[in-house]
N, C-alpha and C. Protein backbone atom coordinates (compact mmCIF):
# COMPACT_ATOMS: atom_id res chain seq x y z
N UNK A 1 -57.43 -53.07 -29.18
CA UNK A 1 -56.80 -51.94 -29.81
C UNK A 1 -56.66 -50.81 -28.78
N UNK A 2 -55.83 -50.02 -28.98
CA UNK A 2 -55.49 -49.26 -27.35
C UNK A 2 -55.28 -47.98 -28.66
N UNK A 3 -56.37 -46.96 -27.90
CA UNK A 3 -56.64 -45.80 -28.73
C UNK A 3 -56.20 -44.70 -27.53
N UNK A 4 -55.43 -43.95 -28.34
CA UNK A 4 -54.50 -43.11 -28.05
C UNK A 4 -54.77 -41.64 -28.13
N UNK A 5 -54.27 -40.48 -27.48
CA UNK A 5 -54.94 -39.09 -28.09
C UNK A 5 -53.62 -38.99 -28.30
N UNK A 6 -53.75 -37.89 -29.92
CA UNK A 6 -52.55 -37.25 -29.86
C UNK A 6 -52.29 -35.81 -30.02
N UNK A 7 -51.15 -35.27 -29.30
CA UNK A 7 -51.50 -33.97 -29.28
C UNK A 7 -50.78 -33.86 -30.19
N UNK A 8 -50.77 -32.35 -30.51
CA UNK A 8 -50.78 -31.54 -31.80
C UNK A 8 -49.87 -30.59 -31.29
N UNK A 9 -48.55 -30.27 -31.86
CA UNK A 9 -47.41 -29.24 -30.89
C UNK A 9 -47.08 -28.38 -31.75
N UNK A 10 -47.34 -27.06 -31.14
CA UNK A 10 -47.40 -25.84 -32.14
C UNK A 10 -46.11 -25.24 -31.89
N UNK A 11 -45.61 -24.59 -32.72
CA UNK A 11 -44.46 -23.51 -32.45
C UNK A 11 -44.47 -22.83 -31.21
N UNK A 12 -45.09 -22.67 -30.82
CA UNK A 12 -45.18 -21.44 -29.60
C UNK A 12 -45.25 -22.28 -28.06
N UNK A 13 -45.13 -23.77 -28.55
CA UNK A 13 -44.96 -24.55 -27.22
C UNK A 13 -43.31 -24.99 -27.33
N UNK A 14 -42.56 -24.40 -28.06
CA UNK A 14 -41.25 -25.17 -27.97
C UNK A 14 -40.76 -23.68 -27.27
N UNK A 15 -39.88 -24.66 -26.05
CA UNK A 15 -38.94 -23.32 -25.53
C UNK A 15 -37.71 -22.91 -26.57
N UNK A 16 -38.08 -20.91 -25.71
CA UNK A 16 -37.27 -20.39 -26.66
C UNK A 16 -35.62 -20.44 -26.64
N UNK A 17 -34.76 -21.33 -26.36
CA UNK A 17 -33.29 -21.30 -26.08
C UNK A 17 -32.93 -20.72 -27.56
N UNK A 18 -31.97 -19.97 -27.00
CA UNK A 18 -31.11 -18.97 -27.89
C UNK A 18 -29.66 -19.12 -27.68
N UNK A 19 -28.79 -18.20 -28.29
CA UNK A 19 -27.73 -17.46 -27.58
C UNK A 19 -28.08 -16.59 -28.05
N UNK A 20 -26.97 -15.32 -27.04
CA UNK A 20 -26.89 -14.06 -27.16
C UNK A 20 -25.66 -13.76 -26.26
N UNK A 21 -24.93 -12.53 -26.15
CA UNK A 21 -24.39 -12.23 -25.89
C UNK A 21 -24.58 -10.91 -24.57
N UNK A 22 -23.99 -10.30 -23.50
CA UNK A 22 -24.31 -8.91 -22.67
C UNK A 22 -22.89 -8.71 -21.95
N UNK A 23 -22.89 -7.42 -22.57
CA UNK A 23 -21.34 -7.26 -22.02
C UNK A 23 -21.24 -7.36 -20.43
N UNK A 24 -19.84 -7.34 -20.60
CA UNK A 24 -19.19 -7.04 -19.14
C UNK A 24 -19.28 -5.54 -19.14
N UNK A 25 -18.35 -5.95 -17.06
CA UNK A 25 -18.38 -4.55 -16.76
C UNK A 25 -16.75 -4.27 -17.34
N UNK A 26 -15.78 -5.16 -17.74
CA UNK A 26 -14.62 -4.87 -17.68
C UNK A 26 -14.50 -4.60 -19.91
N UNK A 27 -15.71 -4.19 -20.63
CA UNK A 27 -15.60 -3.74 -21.61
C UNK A 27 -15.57 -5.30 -22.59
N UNK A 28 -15.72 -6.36 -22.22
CA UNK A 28 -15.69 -7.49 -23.15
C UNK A 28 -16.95 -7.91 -22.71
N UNK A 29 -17.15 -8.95 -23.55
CA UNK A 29 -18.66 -9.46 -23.74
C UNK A 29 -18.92 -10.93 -22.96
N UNK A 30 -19.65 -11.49 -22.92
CA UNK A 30 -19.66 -13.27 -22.62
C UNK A 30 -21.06 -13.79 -22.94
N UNK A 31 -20.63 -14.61 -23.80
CA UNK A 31 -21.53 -15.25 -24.71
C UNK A 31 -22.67 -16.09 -24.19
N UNK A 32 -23.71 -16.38 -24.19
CA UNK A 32 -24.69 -17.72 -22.99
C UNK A 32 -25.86 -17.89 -24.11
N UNK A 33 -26.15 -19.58 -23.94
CA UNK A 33 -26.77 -20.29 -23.84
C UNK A 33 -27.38 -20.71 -23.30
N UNK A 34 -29.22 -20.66 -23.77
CA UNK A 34 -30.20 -21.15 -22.82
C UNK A 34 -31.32 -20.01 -23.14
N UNK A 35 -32.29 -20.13 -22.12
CA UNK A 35 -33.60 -19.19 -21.78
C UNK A 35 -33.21 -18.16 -21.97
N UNK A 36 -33.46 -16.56 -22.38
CA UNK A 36 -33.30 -15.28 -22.37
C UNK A 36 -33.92 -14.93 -21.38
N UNK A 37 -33.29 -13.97 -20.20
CA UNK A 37 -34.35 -13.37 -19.12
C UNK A 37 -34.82 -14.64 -18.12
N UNK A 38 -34.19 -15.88 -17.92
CA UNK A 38 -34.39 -16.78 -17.15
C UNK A 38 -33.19 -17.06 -16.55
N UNK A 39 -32.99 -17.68 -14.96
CA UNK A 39 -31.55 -18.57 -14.84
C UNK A 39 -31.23 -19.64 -15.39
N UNK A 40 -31.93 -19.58 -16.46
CA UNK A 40 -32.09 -21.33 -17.21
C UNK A 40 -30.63 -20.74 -18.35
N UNK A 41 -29.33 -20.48 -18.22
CA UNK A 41 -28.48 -20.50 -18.86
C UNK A 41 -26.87 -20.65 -18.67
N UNK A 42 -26.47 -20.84 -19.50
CA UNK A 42 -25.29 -21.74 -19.65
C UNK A 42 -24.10 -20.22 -20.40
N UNK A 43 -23.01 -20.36 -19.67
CA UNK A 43 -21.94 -19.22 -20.33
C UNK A 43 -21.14 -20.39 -21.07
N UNK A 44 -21.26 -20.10 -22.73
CA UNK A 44 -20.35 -20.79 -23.69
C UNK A 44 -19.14 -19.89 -24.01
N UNK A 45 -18.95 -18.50 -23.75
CA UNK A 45 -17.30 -18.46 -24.03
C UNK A 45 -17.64 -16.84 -23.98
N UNK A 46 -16.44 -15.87 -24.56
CA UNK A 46 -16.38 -14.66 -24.39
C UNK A 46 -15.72 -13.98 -25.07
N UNK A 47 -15.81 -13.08 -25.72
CA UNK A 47 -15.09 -11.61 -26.51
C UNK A 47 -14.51 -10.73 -25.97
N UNK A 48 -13.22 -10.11 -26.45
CA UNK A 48 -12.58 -9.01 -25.91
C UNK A 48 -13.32 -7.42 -26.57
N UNK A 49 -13.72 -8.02 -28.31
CA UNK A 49 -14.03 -7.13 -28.87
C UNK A 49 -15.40 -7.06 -29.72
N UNK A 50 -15.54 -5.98 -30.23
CA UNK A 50 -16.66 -6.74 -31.24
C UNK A 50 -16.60 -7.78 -32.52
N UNK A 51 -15.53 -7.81 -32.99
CA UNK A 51 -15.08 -8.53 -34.16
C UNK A 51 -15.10 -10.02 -33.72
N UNK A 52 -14.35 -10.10 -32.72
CA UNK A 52 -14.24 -11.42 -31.86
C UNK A 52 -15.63 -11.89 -31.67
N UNK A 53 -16.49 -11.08 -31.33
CA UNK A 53 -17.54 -11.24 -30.75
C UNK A 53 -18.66 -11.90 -31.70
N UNK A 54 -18.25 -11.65 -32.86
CA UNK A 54 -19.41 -12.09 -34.16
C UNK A 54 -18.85 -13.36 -34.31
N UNK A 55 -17.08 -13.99 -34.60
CA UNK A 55 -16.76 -15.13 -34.64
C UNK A 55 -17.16 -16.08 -33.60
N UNK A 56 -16.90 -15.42 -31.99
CA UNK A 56 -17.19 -16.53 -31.34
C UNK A 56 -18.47 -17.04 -31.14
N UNK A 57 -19.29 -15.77 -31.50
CA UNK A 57 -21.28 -16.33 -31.34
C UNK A 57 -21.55 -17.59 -32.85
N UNK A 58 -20.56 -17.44 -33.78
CA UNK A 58 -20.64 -18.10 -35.08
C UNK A 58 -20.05 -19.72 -34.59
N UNK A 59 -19.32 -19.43 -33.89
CA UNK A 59 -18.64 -21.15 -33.17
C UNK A 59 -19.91 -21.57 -32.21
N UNK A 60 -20.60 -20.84 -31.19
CA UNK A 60 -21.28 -20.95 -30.73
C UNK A 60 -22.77 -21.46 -31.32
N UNK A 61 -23.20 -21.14 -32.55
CA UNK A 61 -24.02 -21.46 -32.63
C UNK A 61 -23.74 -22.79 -33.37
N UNK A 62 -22.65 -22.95 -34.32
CA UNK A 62 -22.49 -24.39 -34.92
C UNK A 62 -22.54 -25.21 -33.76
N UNK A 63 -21.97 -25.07 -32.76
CA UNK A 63 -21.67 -26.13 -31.68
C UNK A 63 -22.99 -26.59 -30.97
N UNK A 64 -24.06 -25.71 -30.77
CA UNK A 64 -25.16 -26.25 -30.66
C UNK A 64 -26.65 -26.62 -31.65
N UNK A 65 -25.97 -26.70 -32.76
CA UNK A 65 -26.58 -27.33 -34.28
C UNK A 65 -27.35 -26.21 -34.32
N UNK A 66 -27.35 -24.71 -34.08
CA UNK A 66 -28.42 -23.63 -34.61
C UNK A 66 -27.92 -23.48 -36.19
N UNK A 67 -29.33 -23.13 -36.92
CA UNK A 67 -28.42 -22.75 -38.48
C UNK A 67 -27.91 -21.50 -38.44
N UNK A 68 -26.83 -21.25 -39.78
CA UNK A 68 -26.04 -19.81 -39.18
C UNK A 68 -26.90 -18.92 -40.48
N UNK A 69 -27.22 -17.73 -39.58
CA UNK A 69 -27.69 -16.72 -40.98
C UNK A 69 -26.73 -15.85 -41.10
């Protein structure tokens, strides 16, 4: 019989990948995926405005299976 340990994985061990959004300098936004505050991220797309900006983070998050609140 081959006895095994098993660990036990808490919330606070899963990395935190997000999106979020930080504007430009040219007044539009660009959307990223990945680590917050790390180079661990990915640019998924971009806004001219703010309105734009709530739809495209809403495509953004379906596309990477986040639930939408």
């Amino acid at each position: 019989m081959i006895n095994t340990k098993r660990v036990r994985r808490r919330v606070t061990d899963k990395p935190n990948i997000s999106i979020w959004s930080e504007a430009n300098k040219k007044g539009g936004y660009t959307i990223f995926h990945g680590m917050k505050g790390t180079d661990t991220k990915t640019i998924v797309g971009g806004a001219a405005s703010r309105e734009s900006l709530e739809y495209n983070m809403r495509k953004a998050k379906h596309k990477y299976g986040y639930k939408l609140s």
